[in-house]
Protein backbone atom coordinates (compact mmCIF):
# COMPACT_ATOMS: atom_id res chain seq x y z
CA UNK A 1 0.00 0.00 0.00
CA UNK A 2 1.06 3.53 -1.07
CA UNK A 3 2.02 5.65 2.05
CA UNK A 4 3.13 9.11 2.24
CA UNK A 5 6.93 8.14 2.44
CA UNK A 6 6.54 6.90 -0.98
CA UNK A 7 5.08 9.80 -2.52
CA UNK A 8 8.12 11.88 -1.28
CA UNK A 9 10.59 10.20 -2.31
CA UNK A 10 9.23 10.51 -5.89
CA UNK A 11 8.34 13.74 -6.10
CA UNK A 12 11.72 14.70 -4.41
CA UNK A 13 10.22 16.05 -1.14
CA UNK A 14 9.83 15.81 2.64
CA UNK A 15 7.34 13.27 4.10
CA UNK A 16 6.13 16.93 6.21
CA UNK A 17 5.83 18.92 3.00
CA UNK A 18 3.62 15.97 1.48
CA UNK A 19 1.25 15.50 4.55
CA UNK A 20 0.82 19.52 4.41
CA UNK A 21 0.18 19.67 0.61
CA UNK A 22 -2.21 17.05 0.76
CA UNK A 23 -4.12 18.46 3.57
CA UNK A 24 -4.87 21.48 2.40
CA UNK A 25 -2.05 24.13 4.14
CA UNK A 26 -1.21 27.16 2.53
CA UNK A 27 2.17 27.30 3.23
CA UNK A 28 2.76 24.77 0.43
CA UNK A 29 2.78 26.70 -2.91
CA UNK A 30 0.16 25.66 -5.64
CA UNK A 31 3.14 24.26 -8.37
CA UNK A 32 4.16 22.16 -5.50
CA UNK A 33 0.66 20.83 -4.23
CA UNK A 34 -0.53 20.02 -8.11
CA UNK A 35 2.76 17.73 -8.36
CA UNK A 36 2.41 15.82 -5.14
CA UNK A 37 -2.02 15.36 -5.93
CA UNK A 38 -0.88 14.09 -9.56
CA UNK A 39 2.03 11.61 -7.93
CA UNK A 40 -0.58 10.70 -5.59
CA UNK A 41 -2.54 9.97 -8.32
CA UNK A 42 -0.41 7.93 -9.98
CA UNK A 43 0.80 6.00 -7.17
CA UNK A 44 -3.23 5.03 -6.46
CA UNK A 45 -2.54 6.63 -2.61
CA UNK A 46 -5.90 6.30 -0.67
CA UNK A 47 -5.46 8.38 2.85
CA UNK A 48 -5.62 6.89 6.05
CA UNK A 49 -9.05 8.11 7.44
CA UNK A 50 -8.71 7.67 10.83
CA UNK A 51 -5.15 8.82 10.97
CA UNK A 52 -6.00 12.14 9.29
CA UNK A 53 -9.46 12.63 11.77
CA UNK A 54 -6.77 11.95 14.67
CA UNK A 55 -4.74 15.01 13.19
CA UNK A 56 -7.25 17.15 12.34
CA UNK A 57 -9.24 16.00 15.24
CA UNK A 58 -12.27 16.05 12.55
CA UNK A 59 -13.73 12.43 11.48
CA UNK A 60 -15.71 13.92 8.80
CA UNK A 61 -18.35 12.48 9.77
CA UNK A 62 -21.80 13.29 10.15
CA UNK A 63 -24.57 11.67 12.57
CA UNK A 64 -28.38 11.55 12.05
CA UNK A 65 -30.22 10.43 15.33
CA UNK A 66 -33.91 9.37 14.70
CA UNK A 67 -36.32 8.08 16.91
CA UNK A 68 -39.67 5.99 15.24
CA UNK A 69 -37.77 3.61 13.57
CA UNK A 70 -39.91 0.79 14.32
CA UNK A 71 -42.06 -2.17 12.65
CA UNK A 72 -45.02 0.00 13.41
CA UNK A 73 -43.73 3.09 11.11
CA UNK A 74 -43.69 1.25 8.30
CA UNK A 75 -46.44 2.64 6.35
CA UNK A 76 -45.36 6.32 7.23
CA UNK A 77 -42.70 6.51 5.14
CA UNK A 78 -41.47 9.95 6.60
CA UNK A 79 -38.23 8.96 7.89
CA UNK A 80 -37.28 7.77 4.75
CA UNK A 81 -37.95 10.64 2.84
CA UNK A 82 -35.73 12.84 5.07
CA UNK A 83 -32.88 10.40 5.21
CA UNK A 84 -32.92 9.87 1.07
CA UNK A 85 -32.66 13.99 1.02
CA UNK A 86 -29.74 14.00 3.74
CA UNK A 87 -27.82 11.19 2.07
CA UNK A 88 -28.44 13.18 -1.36
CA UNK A 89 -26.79 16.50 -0.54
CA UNK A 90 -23.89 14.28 1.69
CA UNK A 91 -23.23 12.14 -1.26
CA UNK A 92 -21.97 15.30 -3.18
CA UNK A 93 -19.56 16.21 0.27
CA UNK A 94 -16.43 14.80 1.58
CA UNK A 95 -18.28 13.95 4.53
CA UNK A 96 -19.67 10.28 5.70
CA UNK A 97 -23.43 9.66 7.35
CA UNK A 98 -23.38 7.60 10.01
CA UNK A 99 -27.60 6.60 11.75
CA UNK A 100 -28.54 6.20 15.08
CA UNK A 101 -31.59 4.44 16.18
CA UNK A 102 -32.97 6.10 19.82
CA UNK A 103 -35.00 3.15 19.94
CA UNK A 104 -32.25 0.49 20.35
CA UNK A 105 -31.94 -1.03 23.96
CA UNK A 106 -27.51 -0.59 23.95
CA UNK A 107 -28.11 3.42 22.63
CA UNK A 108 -30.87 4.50 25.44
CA UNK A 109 -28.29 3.24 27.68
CA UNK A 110 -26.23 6.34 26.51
CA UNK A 111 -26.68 10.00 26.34
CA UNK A 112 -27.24 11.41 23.08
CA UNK A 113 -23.56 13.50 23.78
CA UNK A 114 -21.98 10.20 24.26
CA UNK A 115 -23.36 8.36 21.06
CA UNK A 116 -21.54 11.49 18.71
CA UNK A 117 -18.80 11.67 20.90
CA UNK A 118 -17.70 7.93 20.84
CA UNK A 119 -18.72 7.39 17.42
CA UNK A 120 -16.27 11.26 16.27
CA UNK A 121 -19.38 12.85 14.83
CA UNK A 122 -18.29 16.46 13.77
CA UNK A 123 -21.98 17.48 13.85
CA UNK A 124 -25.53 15.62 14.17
CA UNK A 125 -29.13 15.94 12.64
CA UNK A 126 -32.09 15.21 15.15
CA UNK A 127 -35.53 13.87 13.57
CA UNK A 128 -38.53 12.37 15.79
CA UNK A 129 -37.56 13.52 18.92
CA UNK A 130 -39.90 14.47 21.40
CA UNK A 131 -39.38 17.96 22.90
CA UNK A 132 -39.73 16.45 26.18
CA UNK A 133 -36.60 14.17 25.89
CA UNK A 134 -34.33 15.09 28.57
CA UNK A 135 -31.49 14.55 26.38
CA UNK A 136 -32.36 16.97 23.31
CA UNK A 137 -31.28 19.73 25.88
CA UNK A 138 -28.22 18.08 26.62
CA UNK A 139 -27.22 18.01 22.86
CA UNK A 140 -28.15 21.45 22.09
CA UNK A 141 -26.01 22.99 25.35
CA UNK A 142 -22.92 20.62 24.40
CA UNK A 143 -20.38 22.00 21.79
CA UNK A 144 -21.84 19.72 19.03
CA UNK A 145 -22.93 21.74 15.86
CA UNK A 146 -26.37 20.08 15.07
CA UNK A 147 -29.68 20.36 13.04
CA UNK A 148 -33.26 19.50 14.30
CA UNK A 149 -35.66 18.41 12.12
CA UNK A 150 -39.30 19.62 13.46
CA UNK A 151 -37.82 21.21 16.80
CA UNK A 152 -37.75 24.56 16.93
CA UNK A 153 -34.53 25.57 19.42
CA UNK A 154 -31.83 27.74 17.83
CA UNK A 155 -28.62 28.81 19.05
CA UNK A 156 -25.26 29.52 18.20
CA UNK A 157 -24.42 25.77 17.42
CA UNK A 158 -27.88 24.76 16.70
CA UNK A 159 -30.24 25.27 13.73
CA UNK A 160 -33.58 23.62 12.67
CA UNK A 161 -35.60 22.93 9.31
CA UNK A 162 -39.58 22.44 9.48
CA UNK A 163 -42.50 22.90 7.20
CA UNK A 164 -45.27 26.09 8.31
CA UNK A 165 -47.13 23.17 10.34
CA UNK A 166 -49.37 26.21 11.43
CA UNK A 167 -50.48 27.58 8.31
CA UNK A 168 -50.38 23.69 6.74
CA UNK A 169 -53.43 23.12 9.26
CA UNK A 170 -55.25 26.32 8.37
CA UNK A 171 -55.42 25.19 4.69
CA UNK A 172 -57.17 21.65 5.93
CA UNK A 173 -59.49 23.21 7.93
CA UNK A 174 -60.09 26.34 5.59
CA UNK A 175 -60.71 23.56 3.38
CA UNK A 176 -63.52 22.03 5.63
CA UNK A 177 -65.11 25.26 6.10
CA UNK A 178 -65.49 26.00 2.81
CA UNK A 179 -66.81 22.53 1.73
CA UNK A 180 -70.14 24.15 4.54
CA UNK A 181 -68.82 22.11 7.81
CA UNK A 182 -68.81 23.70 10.80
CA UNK A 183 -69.34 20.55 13.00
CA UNK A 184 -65.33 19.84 12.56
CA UNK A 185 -63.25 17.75 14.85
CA UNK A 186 -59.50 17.46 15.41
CA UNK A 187 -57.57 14.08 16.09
CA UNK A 188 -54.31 15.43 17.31
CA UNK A 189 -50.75 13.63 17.88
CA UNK A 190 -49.53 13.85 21.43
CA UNK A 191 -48.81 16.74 23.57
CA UNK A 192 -44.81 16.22 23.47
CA UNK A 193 -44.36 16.91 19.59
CA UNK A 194 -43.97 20.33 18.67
CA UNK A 195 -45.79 19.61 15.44
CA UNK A 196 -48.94 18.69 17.57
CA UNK A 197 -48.57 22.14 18.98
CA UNK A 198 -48.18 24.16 15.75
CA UNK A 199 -51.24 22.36 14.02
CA UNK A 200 -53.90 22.64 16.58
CA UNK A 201 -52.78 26.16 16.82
CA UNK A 202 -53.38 26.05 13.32
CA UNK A 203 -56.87 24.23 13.58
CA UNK A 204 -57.77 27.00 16.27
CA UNK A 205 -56.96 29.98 13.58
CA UNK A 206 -59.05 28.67 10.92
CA UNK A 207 -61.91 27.94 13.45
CA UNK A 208 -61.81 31.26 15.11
CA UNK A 209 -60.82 33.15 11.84
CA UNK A 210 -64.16 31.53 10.36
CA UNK A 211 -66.22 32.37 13.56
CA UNK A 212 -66.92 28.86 13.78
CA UNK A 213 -67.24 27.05 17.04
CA UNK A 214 -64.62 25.42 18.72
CA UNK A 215 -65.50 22.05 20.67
CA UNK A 216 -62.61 20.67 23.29
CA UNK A 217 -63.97 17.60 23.62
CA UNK A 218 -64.14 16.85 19.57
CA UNK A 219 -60.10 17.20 19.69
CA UNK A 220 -58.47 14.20 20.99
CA UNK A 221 -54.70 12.89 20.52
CA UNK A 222 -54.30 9.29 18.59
CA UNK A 223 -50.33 9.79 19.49
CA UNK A 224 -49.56 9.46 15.43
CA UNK A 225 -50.92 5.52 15.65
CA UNK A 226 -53.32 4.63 13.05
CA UNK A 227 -54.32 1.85 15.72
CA UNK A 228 -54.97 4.40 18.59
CA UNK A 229 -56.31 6.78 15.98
CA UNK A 230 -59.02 4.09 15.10
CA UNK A 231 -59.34 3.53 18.59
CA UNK A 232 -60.10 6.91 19.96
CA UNK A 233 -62.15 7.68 16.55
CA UNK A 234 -65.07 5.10 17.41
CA UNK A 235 -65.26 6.73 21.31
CA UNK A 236 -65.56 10.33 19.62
CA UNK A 237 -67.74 9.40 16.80
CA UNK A 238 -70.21 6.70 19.13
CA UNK A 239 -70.73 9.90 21.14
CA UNK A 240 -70.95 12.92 18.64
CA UNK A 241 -73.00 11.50 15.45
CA UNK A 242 -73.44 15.41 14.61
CA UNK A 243 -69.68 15.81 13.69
CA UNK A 244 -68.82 15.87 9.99
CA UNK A 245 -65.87 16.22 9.10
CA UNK A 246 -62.20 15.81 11.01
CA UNK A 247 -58.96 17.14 10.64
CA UNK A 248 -55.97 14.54 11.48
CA UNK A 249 -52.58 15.45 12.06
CA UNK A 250 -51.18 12.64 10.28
CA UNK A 251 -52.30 10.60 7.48
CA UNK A 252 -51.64 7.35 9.45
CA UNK A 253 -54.25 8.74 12.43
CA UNK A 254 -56.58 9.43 9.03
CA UNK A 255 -56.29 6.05 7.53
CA UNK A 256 -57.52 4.89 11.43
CA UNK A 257 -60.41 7.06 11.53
CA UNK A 258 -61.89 6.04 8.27
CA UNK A 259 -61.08 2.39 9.60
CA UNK A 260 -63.50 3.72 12.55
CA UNK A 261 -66.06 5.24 10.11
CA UNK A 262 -66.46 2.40 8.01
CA UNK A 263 -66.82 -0.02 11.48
CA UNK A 264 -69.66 2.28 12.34
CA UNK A 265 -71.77 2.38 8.72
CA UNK A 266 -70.12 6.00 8.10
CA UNK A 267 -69.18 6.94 4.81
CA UNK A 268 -66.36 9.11 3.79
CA UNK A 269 -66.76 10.99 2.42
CA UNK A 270 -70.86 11.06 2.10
CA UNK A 271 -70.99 10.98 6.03
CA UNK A 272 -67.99 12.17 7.18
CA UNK A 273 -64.59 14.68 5.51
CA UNK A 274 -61.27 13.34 6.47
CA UNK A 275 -58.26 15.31 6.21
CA UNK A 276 -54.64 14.14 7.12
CA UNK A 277 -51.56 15.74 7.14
CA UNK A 278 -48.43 14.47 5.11
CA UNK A 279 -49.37 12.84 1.98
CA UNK A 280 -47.63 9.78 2.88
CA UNK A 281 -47.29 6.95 -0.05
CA UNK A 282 -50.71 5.16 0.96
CA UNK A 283 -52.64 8.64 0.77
CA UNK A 284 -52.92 8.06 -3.14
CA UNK A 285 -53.82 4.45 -2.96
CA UNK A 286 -55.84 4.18 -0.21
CA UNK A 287 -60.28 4.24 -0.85
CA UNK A 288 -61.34 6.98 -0.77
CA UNK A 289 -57.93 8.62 -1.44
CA UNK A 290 -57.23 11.22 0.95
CA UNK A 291 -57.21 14.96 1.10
CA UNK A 292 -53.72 15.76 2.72
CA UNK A 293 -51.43 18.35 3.38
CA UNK A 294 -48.38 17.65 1.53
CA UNK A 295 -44.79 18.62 2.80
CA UNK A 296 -41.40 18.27 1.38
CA UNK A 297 -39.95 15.58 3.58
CA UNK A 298 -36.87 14.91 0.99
CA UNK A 299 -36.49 18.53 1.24
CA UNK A 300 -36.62 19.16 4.92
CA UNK A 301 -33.31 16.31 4.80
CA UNK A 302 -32.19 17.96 2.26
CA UNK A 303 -31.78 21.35 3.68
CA UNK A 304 -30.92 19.89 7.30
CA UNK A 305 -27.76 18.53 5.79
CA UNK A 306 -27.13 21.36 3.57
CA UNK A 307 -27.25 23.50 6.52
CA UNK A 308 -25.09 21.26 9.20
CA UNK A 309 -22.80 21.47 6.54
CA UNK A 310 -22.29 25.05 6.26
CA UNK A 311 -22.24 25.39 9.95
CA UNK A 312 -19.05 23.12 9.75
CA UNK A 313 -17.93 25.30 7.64
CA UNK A 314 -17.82 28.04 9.92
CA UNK A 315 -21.62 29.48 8.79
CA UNK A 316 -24.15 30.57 11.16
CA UNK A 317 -27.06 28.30 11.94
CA UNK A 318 -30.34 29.82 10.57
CA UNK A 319 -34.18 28.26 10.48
CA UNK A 320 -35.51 27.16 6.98
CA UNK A 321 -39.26 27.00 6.99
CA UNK A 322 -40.72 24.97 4.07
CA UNK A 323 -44.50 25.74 2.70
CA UNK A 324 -47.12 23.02 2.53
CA UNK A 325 -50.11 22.06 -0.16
CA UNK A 326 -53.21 21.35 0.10
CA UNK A 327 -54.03 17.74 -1.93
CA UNK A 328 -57.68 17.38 -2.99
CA UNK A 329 -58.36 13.64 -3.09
CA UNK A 330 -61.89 12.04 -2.58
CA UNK A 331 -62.08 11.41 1.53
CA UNK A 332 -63.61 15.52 1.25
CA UNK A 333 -66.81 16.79 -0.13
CA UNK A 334 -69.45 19.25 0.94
CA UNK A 335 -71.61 19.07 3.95
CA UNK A 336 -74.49 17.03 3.33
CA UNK A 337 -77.03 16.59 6.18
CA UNK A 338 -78.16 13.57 5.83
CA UNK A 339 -81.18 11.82 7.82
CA UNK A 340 -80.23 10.05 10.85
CA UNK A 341 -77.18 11.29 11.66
CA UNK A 342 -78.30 13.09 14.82
């Protein structure tokens, strides 16, 4: 294997001056640095990765810590959409991507500082953790440059991407209330997302911006499940017959409400409007196909990564704020009164 030594001795020039040209120092003058790349070249040389990171105490390496990635988030294909954008703008870097799983038994043994520290991440991406988790504040205190995904802290070291999750709720229920509903529910995520927060705030806007009235008890949190969704649909729905229409947080809660619906004799959308929020895969294929909100998940990635990189580059962090759309499908249609609903 090629080393360094080798390289100087051919080009006529000290191991030192070799390591220095190589790496990028500018007391090595361009004539000389284009002579050793090209004998480098030539002599097939491939660097010593783990020596340089020692040197240069940077690994370049980058680490993207995600929480969700379970059997059960298979059909919400979310995750993947934000990693394929990440690994996109990486592949065209120097740097490497290196994943970590929150949900594996060995990593919740460890803090969140440990996981980049041991592994020589120079900076980390967050996605899918709760705002609750007493580790996120640990990460974005430590020195660790990083980028959250859907978690809106900023700091000198810290920077975060999300879509307008506020507005992107006012469009599905704007949507509602111009189909002639007024009798609209909300089936909510869990109170530990800030996404949960942002689009009931949203809901609440549209609602209030309307003058239509706003029922607590008709907004109820399926925790993102499509199983607890279902569940917590037929105790809402058994009780409130006069509702009709729902906004969902998440097209997996949607795809357990109509699940609900259609247990009960309900039609969607003849009975009841369903909404979600994401536009996952299954939203198109599903019947009826659902009305979404659609965000740029491949995007968000794409801009986290795009970002953590600049901010090793000595950039500031900044927030990038993606817009939404509104997808008409069939689970929406105007408010229809029908006979024995009440």
């Amino acid at each position: 294997m090629t080393t360094i030594k080798d390289i100087a001795k051919v080009a006529g020039v000290s191991v030192t001056t070799v390591s220095r040209a190589l790496n990028g120092y500018p007391d090595v003058s361009e004539k000389t640095r284009q002579k050793i790349i090209e004998i480098a070249k030539q002599l097939n040389y491939s660097p010593n990765t783990l020596a340089r990171s020692l040197v240069m105490n940077k690994s370049k390496t980058i680490g993207l810590l995600v929480s969700g990635m379970n059997h059960s988030a298979i059909k919400d294909n979310f995750t993947f959409e934000v990693l394929t954008g990440i690994n996109d703008y990486i592949a065209k870097t120097d740097y490497d991507l290196i994943l970590f799983s929150t949900n594996s038994t060995k990593q919740r043994e460890k803090t969140y500082s440990q996981l980049c520290r041991e592994r020589r991440v120079d900076g980390v991406i967050l996605q899918g953790i709760k705002t609750d988790d007493p580790y996120l504040t640990e990460v974005v205190e430590s020195d660790i440059p990083c980028v959250l995904i859907d978690i809106p802290i900023q700091s000198d070291k810290v920077g975060y991407v999300t879509t307008d999750n506020v507005l992107g709720a006012k469009k599905a229920v704007q949507h509602l209330i111009e189909l002639g509903h007024e009798n609209i529910a909300m089936m909510n995520g869990h109170d530990y997302a800030f996404v949960s927060k942002q689009r009931l705030e949203g809901f609440r806007q549209a609602m209030e911006e309307a003058n239509v009235a706003i029922n607590d008890d008709w907004i109820v949190n399926g925790e993102f499940s499509e199983e607890v969704a279902e569940k917590k649909a037929l105790e809402l729905f058994s009780k409130h017959r006069e509702i009709t229409a729902i906004f969902c947080a998440s097209d997996l809660m949607a795809l357990g409400v109509v699940k609900a619906l259609k247990q009960m004799g309900l039609s969607v959308p003849d009975d009841v409007s369903v909404v979600g929020y994401d536009d996952i895969l299954l939203a198109s294929y599903v019947s009826p196909s659902l009305t979404t909100i659609a965000q740029n998940r491949f995007q968000m990635g794409y801009e986290a990564a795009s970002m953590l990189v600049e901010m090793l580059e000595g950039k500031e962090a900044k927030v990038v704020m993606l817009r939404t759309q509104l997808i008409v499908r069939e689970s929406t249609k105007k408010n229809q009164l029908l006979k024995g609903r009440m």
